[in-house]
Protein backbone atom coordinates (compact mmCIF):
# COMPACT_ATOMS: atom_id res chain seq x y z
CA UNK A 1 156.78 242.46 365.17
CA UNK A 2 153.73 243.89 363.72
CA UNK A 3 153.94 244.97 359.74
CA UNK A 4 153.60 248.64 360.80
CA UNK A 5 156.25 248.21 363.05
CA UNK A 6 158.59 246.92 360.92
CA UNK A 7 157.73 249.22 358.36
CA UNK A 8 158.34 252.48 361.04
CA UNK A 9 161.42 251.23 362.03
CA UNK A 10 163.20 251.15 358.60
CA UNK A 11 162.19 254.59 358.05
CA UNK A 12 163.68 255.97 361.31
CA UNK A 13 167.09 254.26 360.47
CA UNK A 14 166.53 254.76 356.88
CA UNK A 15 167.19 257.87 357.80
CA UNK A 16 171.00 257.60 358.84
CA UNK A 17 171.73 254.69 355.92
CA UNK A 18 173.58 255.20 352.59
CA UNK A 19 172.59 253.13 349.75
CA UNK A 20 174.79 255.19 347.07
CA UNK A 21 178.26 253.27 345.38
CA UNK A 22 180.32 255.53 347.51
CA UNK A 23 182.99 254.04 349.32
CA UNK A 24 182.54 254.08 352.90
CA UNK A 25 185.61 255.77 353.51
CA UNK A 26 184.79 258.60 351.18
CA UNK A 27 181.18 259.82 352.15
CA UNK A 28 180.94 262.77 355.09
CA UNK A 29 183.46 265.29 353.95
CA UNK A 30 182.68 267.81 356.26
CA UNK A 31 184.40 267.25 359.94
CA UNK A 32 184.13 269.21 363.30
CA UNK A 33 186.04 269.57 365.75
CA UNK A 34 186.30 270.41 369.13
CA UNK A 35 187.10 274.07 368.05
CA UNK A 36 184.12 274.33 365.86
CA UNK A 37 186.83 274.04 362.87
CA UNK A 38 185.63 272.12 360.56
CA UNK A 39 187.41 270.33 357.70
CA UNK A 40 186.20 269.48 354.53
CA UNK A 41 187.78 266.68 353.05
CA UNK A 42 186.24 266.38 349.46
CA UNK A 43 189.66 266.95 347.57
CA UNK A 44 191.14 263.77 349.62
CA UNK A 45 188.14 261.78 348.75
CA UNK A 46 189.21 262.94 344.85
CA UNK A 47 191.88 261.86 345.15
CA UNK A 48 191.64 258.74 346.30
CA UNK A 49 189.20 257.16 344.12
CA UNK A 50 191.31 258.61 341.00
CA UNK A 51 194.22 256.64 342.58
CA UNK A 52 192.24 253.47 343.38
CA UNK A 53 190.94 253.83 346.80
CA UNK A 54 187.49 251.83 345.71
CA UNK A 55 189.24 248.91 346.17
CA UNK A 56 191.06 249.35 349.08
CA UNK A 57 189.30 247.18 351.40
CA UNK A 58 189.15 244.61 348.62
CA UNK A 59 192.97 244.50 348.56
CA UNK A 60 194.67 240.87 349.49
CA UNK A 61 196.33 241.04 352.94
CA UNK A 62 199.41 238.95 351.77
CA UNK A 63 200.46 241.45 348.95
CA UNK A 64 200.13 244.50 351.94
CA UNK A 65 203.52 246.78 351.43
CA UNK A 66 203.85 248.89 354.68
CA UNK A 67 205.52 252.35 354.55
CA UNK A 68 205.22 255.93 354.84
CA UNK A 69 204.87 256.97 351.11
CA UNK A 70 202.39 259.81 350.00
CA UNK A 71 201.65 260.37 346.05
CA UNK A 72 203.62 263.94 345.65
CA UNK A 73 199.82 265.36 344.73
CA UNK A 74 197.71 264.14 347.64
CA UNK A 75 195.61 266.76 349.48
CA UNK A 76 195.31 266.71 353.55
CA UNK A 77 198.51 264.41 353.57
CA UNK A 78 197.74 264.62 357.80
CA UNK A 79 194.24 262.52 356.88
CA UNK A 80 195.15 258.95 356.80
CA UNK A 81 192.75 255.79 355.80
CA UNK A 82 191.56 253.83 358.57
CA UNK A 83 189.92 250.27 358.50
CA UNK A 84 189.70 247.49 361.08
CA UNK A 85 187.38 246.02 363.94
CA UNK A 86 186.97 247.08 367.18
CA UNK A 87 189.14 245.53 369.76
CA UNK A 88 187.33 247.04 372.66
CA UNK A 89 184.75 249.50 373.37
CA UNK A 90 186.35 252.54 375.95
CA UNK A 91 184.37 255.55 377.06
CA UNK A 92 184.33 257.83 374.15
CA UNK A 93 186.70 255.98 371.80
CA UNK A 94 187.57 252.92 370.80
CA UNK A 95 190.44 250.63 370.08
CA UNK A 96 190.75 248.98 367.12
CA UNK A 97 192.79 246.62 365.27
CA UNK A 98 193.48 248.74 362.07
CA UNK A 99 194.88 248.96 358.47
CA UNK A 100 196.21 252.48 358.18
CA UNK A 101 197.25 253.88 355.14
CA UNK A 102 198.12 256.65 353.69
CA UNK A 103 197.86 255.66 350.29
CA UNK A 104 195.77 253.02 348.25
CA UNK A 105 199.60 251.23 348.02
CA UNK A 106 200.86 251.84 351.31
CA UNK A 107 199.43 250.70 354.73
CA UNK A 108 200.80 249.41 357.78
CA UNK A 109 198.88 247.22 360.75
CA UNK A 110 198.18 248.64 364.07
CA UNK A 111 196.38 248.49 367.25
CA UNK A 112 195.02 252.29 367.40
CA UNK A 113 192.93 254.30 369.74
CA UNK A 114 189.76 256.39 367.85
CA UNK A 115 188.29 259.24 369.01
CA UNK A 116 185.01 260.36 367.96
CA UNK A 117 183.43 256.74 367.09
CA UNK A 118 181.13 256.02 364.39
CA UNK A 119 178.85 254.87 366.65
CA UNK A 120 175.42 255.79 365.04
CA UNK A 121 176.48 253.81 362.14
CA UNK A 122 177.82 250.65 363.85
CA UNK A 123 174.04 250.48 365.73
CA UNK A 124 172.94 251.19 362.46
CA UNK A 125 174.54 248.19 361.26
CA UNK A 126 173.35 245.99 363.92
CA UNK A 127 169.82 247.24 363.50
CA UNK A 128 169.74 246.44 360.42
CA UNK A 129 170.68 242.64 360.66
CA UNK A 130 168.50 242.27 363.49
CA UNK A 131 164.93 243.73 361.10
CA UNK A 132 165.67 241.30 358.02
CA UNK A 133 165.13 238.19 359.51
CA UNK A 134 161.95 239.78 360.70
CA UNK A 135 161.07 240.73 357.21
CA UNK A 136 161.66 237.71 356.14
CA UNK A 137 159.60 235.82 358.97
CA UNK A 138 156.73 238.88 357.46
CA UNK A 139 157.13 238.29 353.94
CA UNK A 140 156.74 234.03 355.15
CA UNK A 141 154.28 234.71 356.93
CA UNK A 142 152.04 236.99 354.48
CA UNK A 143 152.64 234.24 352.30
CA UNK A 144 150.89 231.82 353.78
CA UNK A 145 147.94 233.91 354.88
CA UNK A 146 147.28 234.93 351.36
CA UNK A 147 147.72 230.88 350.42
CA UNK A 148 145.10 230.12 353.07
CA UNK A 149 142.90 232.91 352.35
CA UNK A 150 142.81 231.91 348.57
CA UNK A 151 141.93 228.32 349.47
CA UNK A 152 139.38 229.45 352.07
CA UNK A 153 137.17 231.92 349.19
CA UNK A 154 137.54 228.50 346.43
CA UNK A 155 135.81 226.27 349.43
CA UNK A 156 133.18 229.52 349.70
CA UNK A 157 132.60 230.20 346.70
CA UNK A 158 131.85 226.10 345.38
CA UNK A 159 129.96 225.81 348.60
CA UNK A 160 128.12 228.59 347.76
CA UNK A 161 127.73 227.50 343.82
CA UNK A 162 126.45 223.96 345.15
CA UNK A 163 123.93 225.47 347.76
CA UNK A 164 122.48 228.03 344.73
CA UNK A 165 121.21 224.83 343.09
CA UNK A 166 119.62 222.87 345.93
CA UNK A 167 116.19 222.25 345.10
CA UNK A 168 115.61 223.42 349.22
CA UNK A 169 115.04 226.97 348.57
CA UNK A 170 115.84 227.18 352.67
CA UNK A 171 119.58 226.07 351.44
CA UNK A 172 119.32 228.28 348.26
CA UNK A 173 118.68 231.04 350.82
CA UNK A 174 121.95 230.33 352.52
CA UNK A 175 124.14 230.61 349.17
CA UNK A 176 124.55 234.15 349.69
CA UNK A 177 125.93 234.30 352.86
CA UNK A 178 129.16 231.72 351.22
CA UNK A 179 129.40 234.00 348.59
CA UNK A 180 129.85 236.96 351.26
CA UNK A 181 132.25 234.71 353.20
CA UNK A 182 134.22 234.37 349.68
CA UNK A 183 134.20 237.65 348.83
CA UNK A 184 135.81 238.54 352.78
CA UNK A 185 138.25 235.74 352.04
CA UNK A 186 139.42 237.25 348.65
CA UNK A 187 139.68 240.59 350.96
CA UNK A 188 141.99 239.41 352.99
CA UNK A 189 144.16 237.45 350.61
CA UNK A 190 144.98 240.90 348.44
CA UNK A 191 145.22 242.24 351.75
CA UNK A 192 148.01 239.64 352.61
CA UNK A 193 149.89 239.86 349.09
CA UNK A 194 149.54 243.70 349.76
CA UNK A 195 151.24 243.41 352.60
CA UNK A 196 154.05 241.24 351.59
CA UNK A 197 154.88 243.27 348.62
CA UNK A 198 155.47 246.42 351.10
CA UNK A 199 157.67 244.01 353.24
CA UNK A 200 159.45 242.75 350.24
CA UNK A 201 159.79 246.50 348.99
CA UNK A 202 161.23 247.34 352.74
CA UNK A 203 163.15 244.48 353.31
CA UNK A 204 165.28 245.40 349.63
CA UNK A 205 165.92 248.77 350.88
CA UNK A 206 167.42 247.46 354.16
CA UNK A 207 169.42 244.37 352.23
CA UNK A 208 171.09 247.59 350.65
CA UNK A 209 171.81 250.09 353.52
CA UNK A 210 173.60 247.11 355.00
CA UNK A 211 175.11 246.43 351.80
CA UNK A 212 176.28 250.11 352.17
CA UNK A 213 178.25 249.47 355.62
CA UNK A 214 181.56 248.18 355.45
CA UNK A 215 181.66 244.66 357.61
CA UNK A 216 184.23 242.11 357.84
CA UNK A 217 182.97 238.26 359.02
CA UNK A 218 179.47 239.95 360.17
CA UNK A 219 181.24 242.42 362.07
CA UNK A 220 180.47 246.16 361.68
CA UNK A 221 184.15 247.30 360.16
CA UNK A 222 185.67 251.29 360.74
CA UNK A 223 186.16 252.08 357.46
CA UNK A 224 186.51 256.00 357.82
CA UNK A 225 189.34 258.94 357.11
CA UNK A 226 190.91 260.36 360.20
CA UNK A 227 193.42 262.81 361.76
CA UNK A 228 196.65 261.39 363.70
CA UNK A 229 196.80 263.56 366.62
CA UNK A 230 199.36 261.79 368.98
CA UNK A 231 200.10 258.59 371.39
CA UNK A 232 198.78 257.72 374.61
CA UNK A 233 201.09 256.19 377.27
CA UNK A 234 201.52 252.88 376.21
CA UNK A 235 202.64 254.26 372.57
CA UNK A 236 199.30 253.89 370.42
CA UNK A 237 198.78 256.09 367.98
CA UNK A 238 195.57 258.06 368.61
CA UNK A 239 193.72 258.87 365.73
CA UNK A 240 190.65 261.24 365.64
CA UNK A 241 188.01 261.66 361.81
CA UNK A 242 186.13 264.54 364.04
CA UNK A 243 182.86 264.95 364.25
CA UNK A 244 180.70 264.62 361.23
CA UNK A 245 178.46 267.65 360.30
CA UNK A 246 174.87 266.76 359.72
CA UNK A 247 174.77 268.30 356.51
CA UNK A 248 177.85 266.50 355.51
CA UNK A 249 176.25 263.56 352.60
């Protein structure tokens, strides 16, 4: 892919990505639903970082207590913490082997249905591993063009040196057109380290969007607040985080 390319693309999903220290879980407060009723879930996001919640998906499996308990304080008690895989991909939601919790102490395991899908941000995810082996193929590339370009104005510039003393003044003549060839070459090596600079500059802000999407063995991960709202007919819960406003950060 072309430098401009590579550089357009980042923008349009830069557009979408989060590079802040916010917890996955906790960014998007503000949720629609069907209704138009939207919920805005800042104080549960409060909440759970003063009670740990940062460190949630960091927790070791082994020590995992299930249970029902709620901290007698915690807003939107209805709002649970949901983070897993997808199991499979169903029109308009998905199933997904989850961690469900209520608290940043208290989860249980399930298989769950999800409404509403982050889709956008799992294709976000998988964009974004897809460009940075292309940056990095750039930035290699760039690399050795400036490299080449560099070695290509020395040759010019002592062919040119050595022709400017010939006693032939017919190959004294011809000097100038090695040091013009030397001065294109030096051209298009800043040209080259310009260029791989940018990519480097691009490829750093991708690295960190990525960073900023939770992902378990290279696989995009839900990590994402959402609603209970019921069972389907072979008992799994059904679990809906709404619609996320546009406006939401």
């Amino acid at each position: 892919m072309k430098t401009a390319g590579l550089i357009l693309l980042l923008t349009a999903l830069s557009v979408a990505a989060q590079t802040n220290q916010t917890p996955a879980c906790c960014r998007h407060p503000l949720r629609v639903f069907g209704d138009h009723a939207t919920v805005n879930l800042t104080p549960l996001f409060q909440w759970w970082l003063r009670h740990g919640g940062a460190q949630h998906s960091q927790r070791p499996k082994k020590n995992a207590l299930a249970g029902d308990a709620i901290y007698p304080d915690r807003p939107l008690t209805a709002w649970q913490h949901v983070i897993g895989v997808t199991a499979a991909d169903q029109e308009y939601t998905w199933l997904v082997d989850a961690e469900i919790a209520t608290s940043p102490m208290n989860w249980t395991n399930a298989r769950i249905v999800l409404k509403n899908p982050p889709v956008a941000e799992e294709q976000l995810y998988y964009s974004l591993k897809t460009l940075l082996p292309q940056y990095d193929q750039q930035i290699t590339n760039d690399a050795h063009a400036y490299q080449a370009a560099l070695k290509a104005q020395k040759n010019a510039d002592a062919r040119a040196t050595a022709e400017a003393r010939s006693r032939n003044w017919r190959t004294r003549a011809n000097a100038g057109n090695y040091s013009q060839l030397a001065a294109q070459e030096r051209t298009a090596a800043d040209a080259a380290l310009a260029d791989q600079k940018k990519i480097e500059q691009a490829r750093d802000l991708a690295q960190k969007q990525l960073n900023a999407i939770s992902s378990a063995n290279g696989r995009y991960q839900i990590d994402i607040f959402a609603l209970e709202i019921g069972q389907n007919r072979q008992g799994q819960l059904i679990f809906d985080p709404g619609v996320v406003d546009a406006n939401s950060p």
